[in-house]
Protein backbone atom coordinates (compact mmCIF):
# COMPACT_ATOMS: atom_id res chain seq x y z
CA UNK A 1 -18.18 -85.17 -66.07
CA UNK A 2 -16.33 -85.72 -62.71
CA UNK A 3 -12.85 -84.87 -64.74
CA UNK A 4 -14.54 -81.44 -65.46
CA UNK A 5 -15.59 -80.38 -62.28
CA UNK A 6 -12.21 -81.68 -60.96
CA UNK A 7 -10.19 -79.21 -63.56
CA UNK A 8 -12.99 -76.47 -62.99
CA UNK A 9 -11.80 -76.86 -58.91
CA UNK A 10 -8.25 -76.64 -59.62
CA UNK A 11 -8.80 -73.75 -61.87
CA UNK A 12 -10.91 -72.17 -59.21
CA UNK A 13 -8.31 -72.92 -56.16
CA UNK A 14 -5.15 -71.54 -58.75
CA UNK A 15 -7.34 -68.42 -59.09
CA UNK A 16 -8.02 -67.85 -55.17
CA UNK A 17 -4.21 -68.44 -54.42
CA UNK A 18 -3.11 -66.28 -57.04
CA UNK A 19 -5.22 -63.38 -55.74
CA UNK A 20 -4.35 -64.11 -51.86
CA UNK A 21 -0.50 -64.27 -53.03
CA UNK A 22 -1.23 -60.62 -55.21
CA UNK A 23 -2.65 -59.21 -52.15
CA UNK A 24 -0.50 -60.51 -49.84
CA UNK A 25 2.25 -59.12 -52.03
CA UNK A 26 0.30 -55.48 -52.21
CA UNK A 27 0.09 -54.69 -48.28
CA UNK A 28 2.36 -51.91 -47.37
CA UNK A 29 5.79 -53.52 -44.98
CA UNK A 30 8.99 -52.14 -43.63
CA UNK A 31 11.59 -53.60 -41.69
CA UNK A 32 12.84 -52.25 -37.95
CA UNK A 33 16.32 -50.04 -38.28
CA UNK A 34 19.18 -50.73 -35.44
CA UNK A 35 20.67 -47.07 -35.11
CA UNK A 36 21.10 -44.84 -32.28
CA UNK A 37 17.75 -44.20 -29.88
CA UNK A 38 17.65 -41.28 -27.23
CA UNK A 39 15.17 -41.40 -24.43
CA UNK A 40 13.95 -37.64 -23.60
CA UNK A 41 11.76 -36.17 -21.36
CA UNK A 42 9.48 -33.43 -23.38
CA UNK A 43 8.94 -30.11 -21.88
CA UNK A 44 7.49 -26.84 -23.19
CA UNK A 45 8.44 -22.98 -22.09
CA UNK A 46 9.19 -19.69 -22.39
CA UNK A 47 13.04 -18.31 -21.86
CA UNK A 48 13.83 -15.47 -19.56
CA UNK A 49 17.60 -13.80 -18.96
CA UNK A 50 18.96 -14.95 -15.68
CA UNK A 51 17.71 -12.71 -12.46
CA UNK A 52 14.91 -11.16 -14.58
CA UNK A 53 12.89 -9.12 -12.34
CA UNK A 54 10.25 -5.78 -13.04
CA UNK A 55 10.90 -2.38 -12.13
CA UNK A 56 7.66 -1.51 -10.52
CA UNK A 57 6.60 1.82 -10.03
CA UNK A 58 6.35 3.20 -6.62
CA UNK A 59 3.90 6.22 -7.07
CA UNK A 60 1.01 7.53 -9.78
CA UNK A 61 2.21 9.88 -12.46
CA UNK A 62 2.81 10.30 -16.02
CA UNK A 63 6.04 9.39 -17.90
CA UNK A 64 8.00 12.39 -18.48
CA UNK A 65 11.15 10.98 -20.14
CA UNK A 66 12.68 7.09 -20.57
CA UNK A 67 16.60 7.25 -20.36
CA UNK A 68 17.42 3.76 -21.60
CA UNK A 69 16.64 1.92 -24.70
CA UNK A 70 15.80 -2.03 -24.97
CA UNK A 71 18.65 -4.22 -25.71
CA UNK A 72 21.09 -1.54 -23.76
CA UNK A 73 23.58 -2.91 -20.56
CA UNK A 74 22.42 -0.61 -17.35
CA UNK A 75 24.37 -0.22 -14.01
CA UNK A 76 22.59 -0.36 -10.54
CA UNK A 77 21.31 3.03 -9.37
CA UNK A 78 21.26 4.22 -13.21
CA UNK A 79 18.33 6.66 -14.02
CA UNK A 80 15.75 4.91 -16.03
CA UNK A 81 12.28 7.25 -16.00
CA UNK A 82 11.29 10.23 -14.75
CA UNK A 83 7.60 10.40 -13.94
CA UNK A 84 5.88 13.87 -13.12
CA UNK A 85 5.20 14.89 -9.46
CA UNK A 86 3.70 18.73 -9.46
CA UNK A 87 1.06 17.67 -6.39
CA UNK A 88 4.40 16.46 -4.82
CA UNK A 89 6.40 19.14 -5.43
CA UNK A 90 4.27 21.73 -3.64
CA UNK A 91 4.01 19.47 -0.43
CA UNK A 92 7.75 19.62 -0.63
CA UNK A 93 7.76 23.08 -0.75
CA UNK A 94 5.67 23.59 2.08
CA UNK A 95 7.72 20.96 4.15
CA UNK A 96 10.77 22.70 3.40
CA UNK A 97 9.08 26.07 4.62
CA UNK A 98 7.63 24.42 7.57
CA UNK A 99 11.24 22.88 8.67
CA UNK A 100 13.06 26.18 7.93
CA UNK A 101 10.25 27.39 10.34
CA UNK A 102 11.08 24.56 13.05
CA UNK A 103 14.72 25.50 12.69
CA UNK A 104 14.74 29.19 13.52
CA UNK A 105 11.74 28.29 16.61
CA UNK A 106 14.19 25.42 17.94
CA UNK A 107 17.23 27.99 17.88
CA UNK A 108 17.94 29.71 21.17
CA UNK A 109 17.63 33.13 18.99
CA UNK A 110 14.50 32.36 17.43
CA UNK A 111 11.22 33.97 18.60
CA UNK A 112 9.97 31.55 21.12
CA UNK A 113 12.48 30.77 23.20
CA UNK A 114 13.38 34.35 22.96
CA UNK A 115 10.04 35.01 24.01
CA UNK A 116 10.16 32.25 27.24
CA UNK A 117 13.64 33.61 28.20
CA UNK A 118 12.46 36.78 28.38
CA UNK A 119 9.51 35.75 30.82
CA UNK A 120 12.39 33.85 33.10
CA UNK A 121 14.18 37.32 32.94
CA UNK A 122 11.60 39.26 33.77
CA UNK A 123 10.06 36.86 36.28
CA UNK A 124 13.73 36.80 37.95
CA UNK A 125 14.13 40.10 38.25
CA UNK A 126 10.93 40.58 40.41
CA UNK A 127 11.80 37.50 42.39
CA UNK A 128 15.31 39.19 43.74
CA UNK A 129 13.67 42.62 44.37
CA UNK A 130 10.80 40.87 46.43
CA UNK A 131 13.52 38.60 47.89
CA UNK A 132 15.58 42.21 49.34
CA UNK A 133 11.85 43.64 50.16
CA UNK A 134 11.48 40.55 52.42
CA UNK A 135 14.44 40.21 53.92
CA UNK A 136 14.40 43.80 54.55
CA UNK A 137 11.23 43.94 56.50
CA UNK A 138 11.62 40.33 57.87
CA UNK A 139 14.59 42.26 60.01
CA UNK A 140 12.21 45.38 61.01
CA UNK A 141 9.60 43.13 61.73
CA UNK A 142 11.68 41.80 64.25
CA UNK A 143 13.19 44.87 65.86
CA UNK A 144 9.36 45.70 65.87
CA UNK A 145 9.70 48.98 63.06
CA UNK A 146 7.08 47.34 60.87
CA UNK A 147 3.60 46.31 61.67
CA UNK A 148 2.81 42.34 60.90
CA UNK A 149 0.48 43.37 57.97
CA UNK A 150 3.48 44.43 56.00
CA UNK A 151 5.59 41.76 56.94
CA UNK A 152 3.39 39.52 55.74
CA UNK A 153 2.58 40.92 52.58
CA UNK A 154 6.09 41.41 51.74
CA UNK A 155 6.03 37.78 52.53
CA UNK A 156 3.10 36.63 50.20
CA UNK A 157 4.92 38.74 47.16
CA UNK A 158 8.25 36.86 47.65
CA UNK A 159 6.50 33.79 47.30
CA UNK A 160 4.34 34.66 44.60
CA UNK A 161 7.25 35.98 42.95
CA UNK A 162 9.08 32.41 43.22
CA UNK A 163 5.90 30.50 41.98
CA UNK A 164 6.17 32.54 39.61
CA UNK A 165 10.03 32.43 38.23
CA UNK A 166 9.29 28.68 38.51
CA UNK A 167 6.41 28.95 36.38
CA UNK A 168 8.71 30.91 33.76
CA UNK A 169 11.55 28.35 34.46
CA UNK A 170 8.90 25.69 33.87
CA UNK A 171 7.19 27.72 30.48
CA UNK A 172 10.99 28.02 29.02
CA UNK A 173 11.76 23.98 29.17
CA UNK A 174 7.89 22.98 27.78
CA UNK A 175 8.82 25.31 24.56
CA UNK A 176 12.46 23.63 24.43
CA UNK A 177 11.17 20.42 24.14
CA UNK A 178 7.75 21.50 22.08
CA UNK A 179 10.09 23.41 19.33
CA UNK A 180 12.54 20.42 19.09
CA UNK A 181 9.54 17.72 18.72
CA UNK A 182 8.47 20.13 16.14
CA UNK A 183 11.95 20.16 14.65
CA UNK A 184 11.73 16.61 14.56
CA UNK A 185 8.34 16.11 13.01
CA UNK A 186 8.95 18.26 10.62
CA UNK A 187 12.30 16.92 9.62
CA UNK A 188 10.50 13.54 9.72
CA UNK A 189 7.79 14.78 7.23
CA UNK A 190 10.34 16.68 5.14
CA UNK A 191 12.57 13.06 4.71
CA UNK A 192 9.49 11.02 3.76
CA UNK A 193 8.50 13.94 0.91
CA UNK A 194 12.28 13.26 -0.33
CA UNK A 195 12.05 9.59 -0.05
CA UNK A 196 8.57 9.81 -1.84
CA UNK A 197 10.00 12.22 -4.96
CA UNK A 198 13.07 9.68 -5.37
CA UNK A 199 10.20 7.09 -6.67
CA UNK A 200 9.79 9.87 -9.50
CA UNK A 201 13.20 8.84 -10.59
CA UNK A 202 13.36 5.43 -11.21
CA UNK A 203 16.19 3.94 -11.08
CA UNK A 204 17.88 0.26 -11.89
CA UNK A 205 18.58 -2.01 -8.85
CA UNK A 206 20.45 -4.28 -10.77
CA UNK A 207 23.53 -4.62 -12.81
CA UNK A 208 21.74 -6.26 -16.49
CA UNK A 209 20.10 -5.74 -19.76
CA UNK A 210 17.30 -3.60 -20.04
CA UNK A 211 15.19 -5.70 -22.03
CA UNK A 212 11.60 -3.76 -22.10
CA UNK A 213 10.52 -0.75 -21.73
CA UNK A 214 6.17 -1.51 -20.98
CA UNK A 215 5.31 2.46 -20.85
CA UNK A 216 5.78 5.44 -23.17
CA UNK A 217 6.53 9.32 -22.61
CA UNK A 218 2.79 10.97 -21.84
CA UNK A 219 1.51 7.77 -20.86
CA UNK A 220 -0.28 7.57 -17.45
CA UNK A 221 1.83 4.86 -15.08
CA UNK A 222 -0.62 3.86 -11.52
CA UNK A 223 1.10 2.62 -8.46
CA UNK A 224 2.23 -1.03 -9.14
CA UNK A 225 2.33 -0.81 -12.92
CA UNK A 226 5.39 -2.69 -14.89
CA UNK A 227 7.77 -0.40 -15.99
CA UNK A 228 10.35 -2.59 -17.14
CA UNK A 229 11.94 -5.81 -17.15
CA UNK A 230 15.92 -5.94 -16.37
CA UNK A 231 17.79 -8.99 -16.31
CA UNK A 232 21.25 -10.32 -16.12
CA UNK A 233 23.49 -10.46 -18.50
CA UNK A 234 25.21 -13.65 -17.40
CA UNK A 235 23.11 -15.65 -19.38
CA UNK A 236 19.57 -17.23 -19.80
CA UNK A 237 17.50 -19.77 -18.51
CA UNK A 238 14.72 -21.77 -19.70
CA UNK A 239 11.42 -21.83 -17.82
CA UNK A 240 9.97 -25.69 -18.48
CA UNK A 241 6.68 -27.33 -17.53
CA UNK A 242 6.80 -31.26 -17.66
CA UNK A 243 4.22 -33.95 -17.21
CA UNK A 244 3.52 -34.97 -13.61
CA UNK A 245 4.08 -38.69 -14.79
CA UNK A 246 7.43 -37.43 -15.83
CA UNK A 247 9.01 -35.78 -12.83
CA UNK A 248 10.87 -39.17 -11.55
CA UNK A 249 13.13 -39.41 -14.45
CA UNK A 250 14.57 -35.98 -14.68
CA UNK A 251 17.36 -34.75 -12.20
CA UNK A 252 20.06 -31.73 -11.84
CA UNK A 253 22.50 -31.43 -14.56
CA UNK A 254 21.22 -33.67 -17.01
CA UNK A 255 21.64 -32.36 -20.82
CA UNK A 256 18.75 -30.49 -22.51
CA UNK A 257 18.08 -29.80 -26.24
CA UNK A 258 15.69 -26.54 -26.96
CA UNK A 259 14.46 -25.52 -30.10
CA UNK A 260 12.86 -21.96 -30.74
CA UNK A 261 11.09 -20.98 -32.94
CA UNK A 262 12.75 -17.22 -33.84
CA UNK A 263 15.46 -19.53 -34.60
CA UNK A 264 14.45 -22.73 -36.46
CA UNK A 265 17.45 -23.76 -38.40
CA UNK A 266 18.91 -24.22 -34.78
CA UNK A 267 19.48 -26.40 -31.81
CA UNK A 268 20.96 -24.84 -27.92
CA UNK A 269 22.41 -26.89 -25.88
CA UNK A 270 21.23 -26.49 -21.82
CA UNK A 271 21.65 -28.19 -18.42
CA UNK A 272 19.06 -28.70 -15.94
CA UNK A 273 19.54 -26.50 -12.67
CA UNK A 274 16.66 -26.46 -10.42
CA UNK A 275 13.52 -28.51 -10.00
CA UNK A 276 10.97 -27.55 -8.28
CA UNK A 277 8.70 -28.96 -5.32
CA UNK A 278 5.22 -27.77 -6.26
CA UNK A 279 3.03 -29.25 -9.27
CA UNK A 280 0.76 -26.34 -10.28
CA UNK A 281 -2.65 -27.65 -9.32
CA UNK A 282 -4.56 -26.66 -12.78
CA UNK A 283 -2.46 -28.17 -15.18
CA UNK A 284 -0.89 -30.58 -13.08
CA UNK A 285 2.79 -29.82 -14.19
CA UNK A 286 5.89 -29.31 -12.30
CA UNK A 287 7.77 -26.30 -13.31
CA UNK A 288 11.85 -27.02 -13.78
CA UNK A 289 14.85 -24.82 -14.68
CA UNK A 290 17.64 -24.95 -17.40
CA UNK A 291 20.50 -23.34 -17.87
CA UNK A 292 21.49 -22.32 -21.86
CA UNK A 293 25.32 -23.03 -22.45
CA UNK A 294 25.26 -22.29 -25.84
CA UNK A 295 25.23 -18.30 -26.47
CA UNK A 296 21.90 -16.86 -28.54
CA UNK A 297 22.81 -14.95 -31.92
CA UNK A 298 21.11 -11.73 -30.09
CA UNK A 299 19.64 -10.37 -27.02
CA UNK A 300 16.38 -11.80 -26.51
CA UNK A 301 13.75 -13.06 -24.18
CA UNK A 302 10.38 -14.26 -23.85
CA UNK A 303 10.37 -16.72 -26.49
CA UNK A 304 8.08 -19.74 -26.26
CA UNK A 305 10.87 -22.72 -26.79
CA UNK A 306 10.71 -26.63 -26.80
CA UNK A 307 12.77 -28.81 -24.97
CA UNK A 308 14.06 -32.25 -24.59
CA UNK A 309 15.37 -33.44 -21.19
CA UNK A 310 17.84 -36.35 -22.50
CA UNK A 311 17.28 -38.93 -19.56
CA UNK A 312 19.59 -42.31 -21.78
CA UNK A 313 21.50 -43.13 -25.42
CA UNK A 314 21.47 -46.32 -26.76
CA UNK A 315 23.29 -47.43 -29.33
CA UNK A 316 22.76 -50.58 -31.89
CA UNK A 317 18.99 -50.65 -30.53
CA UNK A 318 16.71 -51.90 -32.81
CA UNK A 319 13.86 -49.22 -33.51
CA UNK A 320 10.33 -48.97 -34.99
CA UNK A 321 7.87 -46.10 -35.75
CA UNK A 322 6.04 -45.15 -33.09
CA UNK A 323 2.75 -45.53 -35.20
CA UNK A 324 3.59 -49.69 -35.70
CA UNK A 325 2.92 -49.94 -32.25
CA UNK A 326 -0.23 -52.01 -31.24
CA UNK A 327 -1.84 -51.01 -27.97
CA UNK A 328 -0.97 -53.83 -25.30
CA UNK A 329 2.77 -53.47 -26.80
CA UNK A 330 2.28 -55.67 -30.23
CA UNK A 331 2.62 -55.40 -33.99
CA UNK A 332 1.48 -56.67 -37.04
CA UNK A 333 3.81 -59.02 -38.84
CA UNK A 334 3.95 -60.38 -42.54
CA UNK A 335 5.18 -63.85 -41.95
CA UNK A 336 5.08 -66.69 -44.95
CA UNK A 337 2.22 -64.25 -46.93
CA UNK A 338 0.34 -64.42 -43.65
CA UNK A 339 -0.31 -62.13 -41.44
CA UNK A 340 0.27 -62.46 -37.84
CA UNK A 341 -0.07 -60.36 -34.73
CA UNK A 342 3.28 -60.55 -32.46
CA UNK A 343 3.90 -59.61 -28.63
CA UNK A 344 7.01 -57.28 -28.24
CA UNK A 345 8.89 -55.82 -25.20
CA UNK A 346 9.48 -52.52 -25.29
CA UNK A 347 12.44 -50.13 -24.11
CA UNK A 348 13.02 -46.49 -24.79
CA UNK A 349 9.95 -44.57 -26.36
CA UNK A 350 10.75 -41.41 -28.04
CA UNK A 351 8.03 -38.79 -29.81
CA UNK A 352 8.40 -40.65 -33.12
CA UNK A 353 9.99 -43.98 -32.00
CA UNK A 354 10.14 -46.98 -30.23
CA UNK A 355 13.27 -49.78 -29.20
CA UNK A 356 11.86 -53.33 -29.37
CA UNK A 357 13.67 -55.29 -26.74
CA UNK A 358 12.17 -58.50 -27.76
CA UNK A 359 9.96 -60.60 -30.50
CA UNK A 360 10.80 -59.29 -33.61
CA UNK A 361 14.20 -58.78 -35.28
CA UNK A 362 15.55 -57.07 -38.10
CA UNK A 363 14.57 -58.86 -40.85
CA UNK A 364 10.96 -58.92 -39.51
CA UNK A 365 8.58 -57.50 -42.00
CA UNK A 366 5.79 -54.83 -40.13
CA UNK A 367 2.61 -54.37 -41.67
CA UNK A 368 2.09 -50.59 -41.83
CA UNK A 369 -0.81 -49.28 -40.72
């Protein structure tokens, strides 16, 4: 009986070892790779030509006619848009009446300084004849032919004669200088009608390519609106967000790989050019700058892009799936058909990837997850 139950025990213990080998031999493994491993810095964007900028427009009208189409080079000070200005074209009108006006009044010929020198004229003559009558009967007066009643009002009319003339002298310089402050004012108003129908022609300030046109002919454009966006046609740049946690390991001119998506089969090669000093406080990323080296197949921007900053290359490290990874920096290892949880060091971390610095090797077989 005892020689049963021991060969029913052995049976049972064969059976259970069997099964724990079976399984053992079922659980999904792979084995770390040594190949090349590239630590990068992710960062996500939109691209924009170099010295992009808006045309804004300066006044309120409607779009009479667009010049330029999108994709086409433009010179500074080329015509762009017209935009309709009848209300401003009858205050020109009148300010081009009303300086014409100002002109002939400020002229020595025109009516009111005609009018004030003929007041001085007038107001002269009657000074020297009083001036004779006074000097005439002053003499008289003192060989004692006159009486000293008309002495003295021969007297009174020279001098209201000379108040006079000086009032007319006086009348003739206030209408000089009122007729050229009028000049002046209206010249003033006339330039700032000018300047004001110039904004009806807009015009490039930029050497570039005219990349967008945002309004149509008929459409109604306010003060402020977008017109256009014009931008160099040196080149483009890339306009990345990064992690805050990030910002430490990126720095000028290190090499950048973007992907976009309007061209997928591809991959442009960039430089980083600025970074800058303020984190945006809502998403708590730090905008930075690249430079594309590689030329795009066609003019284009706007497009949403992806980027990697490359911060270090490594070669002959030895690399796992990212996924393999434990949290606390550990793995799960098939070791002798047991398996065994193992404490790794760590090095460069890519998206997919991770180098394993220390406590597993090669040959090591990973229990997949």
């Amino acid at each position: 009986m005892n020689k049963l139950h021991l060969k029913f025990s052995n049976l049972f213990f064969f059976i259970l070892s069997s099964a724990a080998l079976m399984a053992c031999s079922e659980v999904p493994t792979q084995t770390p790779q040594v190949k090349s491993v590239t630590e990068a810095v992710y960062a996500s964007g939109y691209l924009e030509a170099m010295g992009q900028a808006e045309i804004r427009a300066q006044v309120e009208g409607v779009l009479l006619e667009s010049f330029v189409q999108e994709g086409e080079p433009v010179r500074k000070g080329q015509l762009l848009f017209t935009l309709s200005g009848v209300a401003l074209d009858s205050r020109l009108q009148s300010a081009k009446t009303a300086f014409e006006v100002a002109q002939r009044n400020a002229s020595d010929s025109g009516p009111v300084i005609q009018e004030a020198v003929k007041g001085v004229a007038i107001a002269k003559e009657q000074f020297v004849n009083d001036s004779l009558t006074w000097v005439r009967q002053s003499n008289l007066y003192a060989q004692k032919a006159v009486s000293s009643s008309t002495y003295e009002n021969s007297r009174k009319a020279y001098e209201s004669s000379r108040q006079s003339l000086e009032r007319s002298q006086s009348q003739l310089k206030s209408k000089r200088d009122q007729v050229i402050r009028e000049l002046e004012a209206s010249r003033k108003d006339l330039r700032m009608i000018q300047d004001e129908l110039d904004f009806y022609q807009v015009k490039s300030d930029r050497d570039g390519i005219f990349y967008e046109s945002v309004f149509s002919p008929g459409e109604l454009v306010k003060k402020g609106d977008v017109l256009a966006i014009i931008g160099s046609d040196q080149g483009y740049l890339g306009s990345l967000k990064i992690d805050e946690k990030d910002i430490s390991r990126v720095s000028l001119g290190q090499q950048v790989l973007l992907e976009m998506d309007a061209f997928p089969d591809q991959t442009f090669q960039a430089k980083v050019t600025k970074i800058y000093s303020r984190i945006d406080p809502i998403d708590q990323m730090l905008r930075v700058d690249v430079a594309l080296i590689d030329k795009l197949p066609t003019v284009l921007t706007g497009l949403a892009l992806e980027a990697n900053i490359l911060i270090r290359e490594k070669s002959d490290a030895l690399v796992i799936p990212g996924n393999l990874l434990l949290p606390g920096d550990s793995v799960r290892v098939l070791k002798e058909g047991k398996e065994i949880k193992v404490k790794v060091t760590t090095g460069i971390r890519t998206l997919s990837e991770v180098e394993i610095l220390e406590g597993i090797t090669a040959e090591s077989n990973l229990i997949k997850p």
